[in-house]
C-alpha atoms as a PDB file:
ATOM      1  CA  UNK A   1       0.000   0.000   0.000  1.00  0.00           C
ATOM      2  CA  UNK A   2       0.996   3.512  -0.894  1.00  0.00           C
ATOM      3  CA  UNK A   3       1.247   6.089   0.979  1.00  0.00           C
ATOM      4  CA  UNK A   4       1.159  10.352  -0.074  1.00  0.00           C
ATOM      5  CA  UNK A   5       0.884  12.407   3.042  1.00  0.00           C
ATOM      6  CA  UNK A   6       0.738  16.000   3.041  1.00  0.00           C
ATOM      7  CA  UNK A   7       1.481  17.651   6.639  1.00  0.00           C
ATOM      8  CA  UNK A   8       0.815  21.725   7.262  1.00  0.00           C
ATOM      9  CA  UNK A   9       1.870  22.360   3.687  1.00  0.00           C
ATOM     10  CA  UNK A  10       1.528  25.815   2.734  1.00  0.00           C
ATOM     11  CA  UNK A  11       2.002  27.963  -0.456  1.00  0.00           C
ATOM     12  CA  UNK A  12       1.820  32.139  -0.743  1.00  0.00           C
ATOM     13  CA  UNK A  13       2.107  33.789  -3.701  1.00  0.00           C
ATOM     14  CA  UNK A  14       3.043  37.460  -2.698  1.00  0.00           C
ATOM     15  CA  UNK A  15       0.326  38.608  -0.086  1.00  0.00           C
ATOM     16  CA  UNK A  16      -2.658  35.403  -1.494  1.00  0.00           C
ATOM     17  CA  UNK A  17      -2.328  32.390   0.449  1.00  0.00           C
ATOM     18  CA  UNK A  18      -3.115  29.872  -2.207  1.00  0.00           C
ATOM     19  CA  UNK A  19      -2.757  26.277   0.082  1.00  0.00           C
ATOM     20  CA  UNK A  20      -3.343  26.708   4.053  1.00  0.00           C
ATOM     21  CA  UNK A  21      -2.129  24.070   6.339  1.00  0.00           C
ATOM     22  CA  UNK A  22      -3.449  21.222   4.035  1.00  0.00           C
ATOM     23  CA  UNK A  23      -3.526  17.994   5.713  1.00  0.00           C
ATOM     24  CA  UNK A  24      -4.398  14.842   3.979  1.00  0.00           C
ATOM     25  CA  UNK A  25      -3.135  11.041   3.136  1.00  0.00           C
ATOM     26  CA  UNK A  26      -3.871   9.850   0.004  1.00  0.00           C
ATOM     27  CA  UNK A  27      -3.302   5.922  -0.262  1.00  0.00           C
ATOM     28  CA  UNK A  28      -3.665   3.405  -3.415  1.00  0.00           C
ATOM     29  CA  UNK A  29      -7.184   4.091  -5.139  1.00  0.00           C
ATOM     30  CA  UNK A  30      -8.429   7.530  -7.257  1.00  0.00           C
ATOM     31  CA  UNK A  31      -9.036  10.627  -5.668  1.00  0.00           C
ATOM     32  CA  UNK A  32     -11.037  13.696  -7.566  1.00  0.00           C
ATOM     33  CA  UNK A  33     -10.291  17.162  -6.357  1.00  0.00           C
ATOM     34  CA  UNK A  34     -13.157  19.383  -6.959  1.00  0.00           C
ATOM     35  CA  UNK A  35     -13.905  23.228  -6.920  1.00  0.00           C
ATOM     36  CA  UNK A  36     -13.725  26.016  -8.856  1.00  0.00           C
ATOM     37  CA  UNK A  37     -11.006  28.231 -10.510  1.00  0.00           C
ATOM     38  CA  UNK A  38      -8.735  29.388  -7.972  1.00  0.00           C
ATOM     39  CA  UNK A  39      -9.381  26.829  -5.510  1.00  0.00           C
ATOM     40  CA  UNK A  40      -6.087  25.745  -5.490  1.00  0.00           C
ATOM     41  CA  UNK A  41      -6.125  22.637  -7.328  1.00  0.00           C
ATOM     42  CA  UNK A  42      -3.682  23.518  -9.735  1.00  0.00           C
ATOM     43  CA  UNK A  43      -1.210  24.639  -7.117  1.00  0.00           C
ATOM     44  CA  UNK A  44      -1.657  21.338  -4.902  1.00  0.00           C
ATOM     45  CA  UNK A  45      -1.076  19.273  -8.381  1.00  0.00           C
ATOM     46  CA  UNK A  46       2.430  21.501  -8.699  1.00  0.00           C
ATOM     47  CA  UNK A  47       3.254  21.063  -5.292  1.00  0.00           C
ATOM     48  CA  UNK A  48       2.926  17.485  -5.242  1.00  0.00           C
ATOM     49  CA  UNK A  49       4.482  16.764  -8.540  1.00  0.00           C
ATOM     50  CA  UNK A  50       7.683  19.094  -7.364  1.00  0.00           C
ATOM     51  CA  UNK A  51       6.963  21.852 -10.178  1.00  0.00           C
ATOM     52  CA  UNK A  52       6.865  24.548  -7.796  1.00  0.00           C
ATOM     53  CA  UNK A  53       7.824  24.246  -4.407  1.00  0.00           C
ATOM     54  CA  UNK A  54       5.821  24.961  -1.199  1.00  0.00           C
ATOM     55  CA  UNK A  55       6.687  27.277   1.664  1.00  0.00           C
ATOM     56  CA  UNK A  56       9.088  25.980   4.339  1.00  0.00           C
ATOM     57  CA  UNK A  57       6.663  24.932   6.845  1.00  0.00           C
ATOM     58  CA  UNK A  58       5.371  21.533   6.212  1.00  0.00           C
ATOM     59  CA  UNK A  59       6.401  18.708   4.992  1.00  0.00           C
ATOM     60  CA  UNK A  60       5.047  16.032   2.139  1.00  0.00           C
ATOM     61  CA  UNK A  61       6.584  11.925   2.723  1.00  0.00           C
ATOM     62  CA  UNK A  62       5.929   9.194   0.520  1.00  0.00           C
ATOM     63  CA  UNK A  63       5.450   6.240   1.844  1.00  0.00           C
ATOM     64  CA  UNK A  64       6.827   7.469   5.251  1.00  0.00           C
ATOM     65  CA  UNK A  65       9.932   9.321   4.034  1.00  0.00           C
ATOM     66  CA  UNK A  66      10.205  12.701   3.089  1.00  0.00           C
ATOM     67  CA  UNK A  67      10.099  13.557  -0.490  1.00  0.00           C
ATOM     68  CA  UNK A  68      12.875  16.204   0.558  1.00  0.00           C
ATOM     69  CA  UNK A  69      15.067  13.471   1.207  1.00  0.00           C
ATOM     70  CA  UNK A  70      13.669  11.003  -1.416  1.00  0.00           C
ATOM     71  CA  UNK A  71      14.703  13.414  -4.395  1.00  0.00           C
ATOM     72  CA  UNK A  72      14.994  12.278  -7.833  1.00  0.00           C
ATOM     73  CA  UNK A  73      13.898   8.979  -6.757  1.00  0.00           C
ATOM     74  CA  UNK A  74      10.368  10.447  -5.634  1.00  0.00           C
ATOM     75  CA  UNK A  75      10.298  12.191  -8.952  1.00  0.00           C
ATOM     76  CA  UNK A  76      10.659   8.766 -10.579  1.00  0.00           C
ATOM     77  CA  UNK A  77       7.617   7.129  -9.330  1.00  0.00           C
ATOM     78  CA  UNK A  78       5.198   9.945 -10.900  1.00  0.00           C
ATOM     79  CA  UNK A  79       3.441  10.540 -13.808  1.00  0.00           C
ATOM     80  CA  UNK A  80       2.014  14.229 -14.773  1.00  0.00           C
ATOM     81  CA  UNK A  81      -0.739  14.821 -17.303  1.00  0.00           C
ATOM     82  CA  UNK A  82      -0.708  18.816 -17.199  1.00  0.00           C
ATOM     83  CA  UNK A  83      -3.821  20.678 -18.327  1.00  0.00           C
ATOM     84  CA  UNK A  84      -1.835  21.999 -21.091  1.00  0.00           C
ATOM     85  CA  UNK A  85       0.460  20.051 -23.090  1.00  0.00           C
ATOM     86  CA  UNK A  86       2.469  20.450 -26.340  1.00  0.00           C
ATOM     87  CA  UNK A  87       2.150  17.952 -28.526  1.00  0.00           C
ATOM     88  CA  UNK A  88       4.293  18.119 -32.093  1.00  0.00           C
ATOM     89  CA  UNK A  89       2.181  16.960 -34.765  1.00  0.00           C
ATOM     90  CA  UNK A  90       4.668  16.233 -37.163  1.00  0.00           C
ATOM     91  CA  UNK A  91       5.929  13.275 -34.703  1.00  0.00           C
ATOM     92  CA  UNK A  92       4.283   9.955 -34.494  1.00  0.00           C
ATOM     93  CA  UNK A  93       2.930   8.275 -31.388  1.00  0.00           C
ATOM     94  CA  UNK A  94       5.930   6.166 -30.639  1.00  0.00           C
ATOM     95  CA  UNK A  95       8.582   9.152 -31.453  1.00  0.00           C
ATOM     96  CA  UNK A  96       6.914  11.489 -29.218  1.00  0.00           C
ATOM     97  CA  UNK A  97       6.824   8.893 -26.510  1.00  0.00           C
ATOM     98  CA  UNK A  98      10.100   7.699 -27.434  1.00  0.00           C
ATOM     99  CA  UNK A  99      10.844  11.407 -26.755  1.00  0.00           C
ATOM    100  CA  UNK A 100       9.001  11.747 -23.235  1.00  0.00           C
ATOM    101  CA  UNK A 101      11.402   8.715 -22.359  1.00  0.00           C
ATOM    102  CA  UNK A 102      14.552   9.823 -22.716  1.00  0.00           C
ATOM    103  CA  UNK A 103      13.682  12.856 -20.921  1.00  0.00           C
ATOM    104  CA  UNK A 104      12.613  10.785 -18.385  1.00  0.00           C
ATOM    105  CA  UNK A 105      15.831   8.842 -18.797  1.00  0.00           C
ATOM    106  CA  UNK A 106      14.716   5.575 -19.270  1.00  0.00           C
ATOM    107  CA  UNK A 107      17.354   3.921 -21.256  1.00  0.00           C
ATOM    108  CA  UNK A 108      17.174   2.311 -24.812  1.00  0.00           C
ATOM    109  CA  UNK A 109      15.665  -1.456 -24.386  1.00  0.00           C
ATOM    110  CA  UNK A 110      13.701  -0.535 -21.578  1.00  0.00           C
ATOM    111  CA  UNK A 111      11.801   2.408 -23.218  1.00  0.00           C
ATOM    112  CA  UNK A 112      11.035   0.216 -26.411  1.00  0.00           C
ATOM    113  CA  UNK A 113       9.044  -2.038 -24.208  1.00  0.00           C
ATOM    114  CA  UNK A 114       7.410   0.480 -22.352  1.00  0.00           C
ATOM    115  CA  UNK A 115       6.853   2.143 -25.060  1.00  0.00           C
ATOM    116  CA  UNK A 116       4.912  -0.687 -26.742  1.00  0.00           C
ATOM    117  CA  UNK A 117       3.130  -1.347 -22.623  1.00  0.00           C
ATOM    118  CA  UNK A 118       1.758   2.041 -22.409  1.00  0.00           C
ATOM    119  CA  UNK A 119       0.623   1.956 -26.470  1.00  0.00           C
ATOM    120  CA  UNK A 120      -1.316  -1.124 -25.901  1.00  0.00           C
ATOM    121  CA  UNK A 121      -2.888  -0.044 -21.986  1.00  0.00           C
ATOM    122  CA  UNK A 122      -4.317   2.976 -24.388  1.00  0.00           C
ATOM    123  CA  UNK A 123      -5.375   0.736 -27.324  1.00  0.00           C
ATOM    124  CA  UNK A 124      -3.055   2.956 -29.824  1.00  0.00           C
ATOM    125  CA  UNK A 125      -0.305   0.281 -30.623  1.00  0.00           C
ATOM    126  CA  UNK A 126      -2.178  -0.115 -34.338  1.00  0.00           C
ATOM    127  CA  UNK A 127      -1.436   3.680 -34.429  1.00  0.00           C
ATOM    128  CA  UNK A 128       2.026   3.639 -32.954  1.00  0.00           C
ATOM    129  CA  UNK A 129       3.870   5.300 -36.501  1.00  0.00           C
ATOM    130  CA  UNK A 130       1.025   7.848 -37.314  1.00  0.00           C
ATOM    131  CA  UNK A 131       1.332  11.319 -36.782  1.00  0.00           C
ATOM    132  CA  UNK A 132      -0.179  13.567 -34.596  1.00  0.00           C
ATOM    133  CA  UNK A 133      -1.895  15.656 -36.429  1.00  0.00           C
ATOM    134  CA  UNK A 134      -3.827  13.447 -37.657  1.00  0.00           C
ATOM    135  CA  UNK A 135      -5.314  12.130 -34.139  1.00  0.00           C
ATOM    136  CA  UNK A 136      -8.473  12.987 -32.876  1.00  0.00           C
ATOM    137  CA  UNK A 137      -8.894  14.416 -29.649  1.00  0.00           C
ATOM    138  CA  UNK A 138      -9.971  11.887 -27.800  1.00  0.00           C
ATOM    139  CA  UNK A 139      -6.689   9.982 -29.336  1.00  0.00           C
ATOM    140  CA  UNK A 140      -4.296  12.713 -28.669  1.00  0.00           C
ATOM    141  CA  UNK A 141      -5.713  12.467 -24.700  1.00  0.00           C
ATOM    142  CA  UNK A 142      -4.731   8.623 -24.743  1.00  0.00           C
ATOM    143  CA  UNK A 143      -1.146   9.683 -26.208  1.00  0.00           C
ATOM    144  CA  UNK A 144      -0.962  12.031 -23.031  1.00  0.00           C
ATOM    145  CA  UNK A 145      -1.990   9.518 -20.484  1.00  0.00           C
ATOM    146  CA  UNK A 146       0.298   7.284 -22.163  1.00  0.00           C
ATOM    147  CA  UNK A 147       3.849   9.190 -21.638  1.00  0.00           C
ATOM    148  CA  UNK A 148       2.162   9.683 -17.804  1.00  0.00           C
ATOM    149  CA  UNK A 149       2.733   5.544 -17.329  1.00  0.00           C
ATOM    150  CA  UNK A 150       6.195   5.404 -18.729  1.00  0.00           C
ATOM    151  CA  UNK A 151       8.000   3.963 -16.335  1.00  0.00           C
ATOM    152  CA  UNK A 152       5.466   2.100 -14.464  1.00  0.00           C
ATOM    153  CA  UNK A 153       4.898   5.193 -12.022  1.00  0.00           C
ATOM    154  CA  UNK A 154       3.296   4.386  -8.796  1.00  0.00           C
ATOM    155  CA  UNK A 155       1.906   8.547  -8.296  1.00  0.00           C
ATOM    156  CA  UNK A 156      -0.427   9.641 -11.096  1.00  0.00           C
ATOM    157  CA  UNK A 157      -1.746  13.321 -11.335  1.00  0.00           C
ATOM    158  CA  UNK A 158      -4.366  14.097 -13.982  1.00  0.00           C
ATOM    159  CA  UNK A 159      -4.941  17.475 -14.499  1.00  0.00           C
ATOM    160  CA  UNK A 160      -8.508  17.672 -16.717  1.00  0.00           C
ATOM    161  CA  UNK A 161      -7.986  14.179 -18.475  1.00  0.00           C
ATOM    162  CA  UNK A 162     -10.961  14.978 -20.393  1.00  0.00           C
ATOM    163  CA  UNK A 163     -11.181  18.282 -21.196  1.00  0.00           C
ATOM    164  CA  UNK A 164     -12.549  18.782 -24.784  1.00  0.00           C
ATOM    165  CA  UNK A 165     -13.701  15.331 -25.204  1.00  0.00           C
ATOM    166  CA  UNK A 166     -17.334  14.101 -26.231  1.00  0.00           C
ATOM    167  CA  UNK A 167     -19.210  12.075 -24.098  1.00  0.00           C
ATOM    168  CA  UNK A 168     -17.932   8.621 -26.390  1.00  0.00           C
ATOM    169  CA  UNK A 169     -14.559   9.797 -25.834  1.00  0.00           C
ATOM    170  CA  UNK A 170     -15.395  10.770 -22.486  1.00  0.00           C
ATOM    171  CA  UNK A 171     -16.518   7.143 -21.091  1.00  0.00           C
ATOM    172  CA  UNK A 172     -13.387   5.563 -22.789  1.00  0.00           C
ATOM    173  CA  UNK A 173     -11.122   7.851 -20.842  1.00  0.00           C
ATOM    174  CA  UNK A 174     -12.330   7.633 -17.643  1.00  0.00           C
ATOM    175  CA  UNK A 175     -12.961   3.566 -17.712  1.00  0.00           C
ATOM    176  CA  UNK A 176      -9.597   3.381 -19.382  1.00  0.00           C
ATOM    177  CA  UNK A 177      -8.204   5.415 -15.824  1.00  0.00           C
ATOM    178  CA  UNK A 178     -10.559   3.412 -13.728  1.00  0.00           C
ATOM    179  CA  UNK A 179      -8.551   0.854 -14.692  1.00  0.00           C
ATOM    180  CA  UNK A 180      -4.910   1.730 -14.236  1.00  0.00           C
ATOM    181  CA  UNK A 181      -5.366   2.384 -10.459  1.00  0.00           C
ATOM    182  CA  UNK A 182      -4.355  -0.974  -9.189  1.00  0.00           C
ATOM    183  CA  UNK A 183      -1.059  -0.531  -6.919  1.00  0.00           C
ATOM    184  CA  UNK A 184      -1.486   3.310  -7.842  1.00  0.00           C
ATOM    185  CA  UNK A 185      -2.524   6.637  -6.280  1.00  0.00           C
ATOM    186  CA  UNK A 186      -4.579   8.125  -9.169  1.00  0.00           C
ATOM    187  CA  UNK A 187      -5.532  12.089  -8.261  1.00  0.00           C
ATOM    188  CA  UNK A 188      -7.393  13.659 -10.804  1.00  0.00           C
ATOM    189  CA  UNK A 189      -8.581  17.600 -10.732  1.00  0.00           C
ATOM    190  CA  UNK A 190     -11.772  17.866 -13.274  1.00  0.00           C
ATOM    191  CA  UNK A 191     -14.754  20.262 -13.930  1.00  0.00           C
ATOM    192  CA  UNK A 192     -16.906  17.661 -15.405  1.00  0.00           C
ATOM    193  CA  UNK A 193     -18.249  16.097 -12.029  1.00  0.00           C
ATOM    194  CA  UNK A 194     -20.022  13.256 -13.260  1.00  0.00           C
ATOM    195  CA  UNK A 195     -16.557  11.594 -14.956  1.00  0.00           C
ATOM    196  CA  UNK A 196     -14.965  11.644 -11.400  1.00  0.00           C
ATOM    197  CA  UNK A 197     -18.041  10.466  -9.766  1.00  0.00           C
ATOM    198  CA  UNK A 198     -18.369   7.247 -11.804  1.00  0.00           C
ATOM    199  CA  UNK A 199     -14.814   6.129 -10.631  1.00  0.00           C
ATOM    200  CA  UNK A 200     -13.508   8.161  -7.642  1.00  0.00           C
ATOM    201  CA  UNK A 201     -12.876   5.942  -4.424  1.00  0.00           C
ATOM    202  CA  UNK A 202     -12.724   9.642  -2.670  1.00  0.00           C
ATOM    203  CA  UNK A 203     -13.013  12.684  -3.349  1.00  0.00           C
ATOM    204  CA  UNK A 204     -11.952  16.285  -1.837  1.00  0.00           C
ATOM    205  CA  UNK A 205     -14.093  19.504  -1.925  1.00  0.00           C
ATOM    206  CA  UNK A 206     -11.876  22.609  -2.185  1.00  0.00           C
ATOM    207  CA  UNK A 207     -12.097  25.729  -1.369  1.00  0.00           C
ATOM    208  CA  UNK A 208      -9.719  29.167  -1.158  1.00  0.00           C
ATOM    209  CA  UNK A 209      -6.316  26.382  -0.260  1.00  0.00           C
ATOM    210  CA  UNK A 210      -8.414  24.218   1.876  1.00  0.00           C
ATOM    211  CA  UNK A 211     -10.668  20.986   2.193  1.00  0.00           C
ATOM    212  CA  UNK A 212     -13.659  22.068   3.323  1.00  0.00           C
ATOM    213  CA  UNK A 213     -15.441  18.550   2.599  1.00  0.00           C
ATOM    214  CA  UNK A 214     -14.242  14.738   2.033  1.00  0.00           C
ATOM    215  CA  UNK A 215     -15.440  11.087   1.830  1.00  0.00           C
ATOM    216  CA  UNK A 216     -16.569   8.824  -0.989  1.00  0.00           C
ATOM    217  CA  UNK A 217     -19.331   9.682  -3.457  1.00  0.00           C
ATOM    218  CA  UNK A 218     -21.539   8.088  -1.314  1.00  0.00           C
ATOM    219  CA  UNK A 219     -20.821   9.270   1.711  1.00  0.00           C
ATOM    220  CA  UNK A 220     -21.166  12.828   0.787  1.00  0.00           C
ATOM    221  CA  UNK A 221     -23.832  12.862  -1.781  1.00  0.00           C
ATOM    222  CA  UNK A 222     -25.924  12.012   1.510  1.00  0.00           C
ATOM    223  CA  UNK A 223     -25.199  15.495   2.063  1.00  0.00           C
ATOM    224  CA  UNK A 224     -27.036  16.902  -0.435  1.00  0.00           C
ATOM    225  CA  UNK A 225     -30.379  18.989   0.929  1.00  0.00           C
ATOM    226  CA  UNK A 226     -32.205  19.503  -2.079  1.00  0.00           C
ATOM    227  CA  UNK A 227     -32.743  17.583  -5.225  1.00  0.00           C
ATOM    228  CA  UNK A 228     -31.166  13.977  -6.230  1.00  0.00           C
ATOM    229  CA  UNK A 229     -28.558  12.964  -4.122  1.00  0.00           C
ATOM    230  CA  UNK A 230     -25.345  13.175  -6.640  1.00  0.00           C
ATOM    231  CA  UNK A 231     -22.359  15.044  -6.548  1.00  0.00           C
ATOM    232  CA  UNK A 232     -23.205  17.791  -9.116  1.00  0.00           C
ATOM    233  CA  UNK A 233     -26.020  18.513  -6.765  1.00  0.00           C
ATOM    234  CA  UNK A 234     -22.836  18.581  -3.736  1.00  0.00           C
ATOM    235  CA  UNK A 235     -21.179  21.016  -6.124  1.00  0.00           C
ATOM    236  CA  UNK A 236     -23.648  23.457  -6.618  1.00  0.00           C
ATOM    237  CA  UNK A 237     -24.568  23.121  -2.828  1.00  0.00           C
ATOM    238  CA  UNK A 238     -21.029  24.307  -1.566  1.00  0.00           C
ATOM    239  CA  UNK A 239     -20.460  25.925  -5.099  1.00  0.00           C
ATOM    240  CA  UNK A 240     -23.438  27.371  -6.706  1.00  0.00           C
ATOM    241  CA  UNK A 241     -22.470  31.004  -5.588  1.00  0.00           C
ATOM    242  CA  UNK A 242     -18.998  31.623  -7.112  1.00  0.00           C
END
């Protein structure tokens, strides 16, 4: 079992205080973070990834050790699927990958094989030499969440997975997540509530650098006061007026 616990970590930038004290252990399973622009999603993602860095206070330890002290091995055992990512279309699907590996420094033999692992998790091996430009969207998402699993990581951030998708590509995206969580912490920040609901084991309500509500889907769409009892419903109840 896995183990990502965050411990009084704290980021400012300039005067805003964009994460306050956050506590929270995230263990094997998926977790969706949820709330709106300027919750501080985004900045826990960077945090936790090692993109920016936090304030002194605090402290973040995977699997019991700090990630201070862990360095470039900690960095080794994630995979980051930004919001926004450049993707060359004049490369095929195995060059661009073949790219994201060596910058991940996965040497030769190895990277051919995971290269072929991570085409065939995201049913794109027949599509391996075709370029980019010529994917659809819902394709070019797969090719993203593919370069996250080089490497077998054990720490997976999603940021918007499916973002721009239709509802078809939507369903393929999120059952084809659902099922790379085994032996994995999966977190996943998403506006489109009912994709995380479907396949979050928990999820966190954020608000202004804080969790202001947690639990499984269950567990906190018995919260809801009005209307059905789902998590859109959740949303707009803690939500509805920002």
């Amino acid at each position: 079992m896995n183990t990502l616990s965050l411990n009084g970590v704290n980021k400012h930038y300039g005067p805003k205080h964009a994460l306050i004290d956050f506590d929270y252990t995230f263990r094997d399973g998926i977790y969706g973070l949820l709330g709106p622009n300027g919750a501080g999603k985004s900045t826990l993602m960077n945090i936790i990834t090692q993109n920016i860095p936090f304030d002194k206070d605090g402290e973040i330890r995977w699997n019991g050790k700090s990630v201070s002290v862990l360095g470039s091995a900690y960095r080794e055992i994630i995979g980051f699927m930004p919001q926004q990512q450049e993707l060359y279309p004049s490369f095929t699907a195995k060059r661009f990958l073949g790219y994201i590996a060596a910058l991940k420094g996965i040497p030769g033999k190895k990277a051919r094989d995971e290269i072929e692992r991570v085409l065939r998790l995201v049913e794109l091996y027949d599509q391996a030499d075709q370029k980019l430009g010529g994917f659809s969207g819902g394709m070019k998402q797969r090719v993203l969440i593919a370069q996250t699993l080089l490497g077998d990581p054990k720490l997976l951030i999603l940021d918007e997975p499916t973002a721009g998708l239709d509802p078809k590509q939507r369903v393929i995206t999120r059952n084809m997540i659902s099922g790379l969580s085994k032996d994995k912490i999966v977190i996943i920040s998403t506006h489109i509530v009912s994709d995380i609901e479907t396949i979050a084991d928990r999820i966190l309500l954020i608000r202004q650098g804080e969790i202001i509500d947690e639990g499984t889907v269950s567990e906190l769409c018995s919260k809801v006061e009005n209307g059905r009892k789902n998590l859109e419903n959740l949303y707009m109840q803690y939500y509805g007026d920002e």
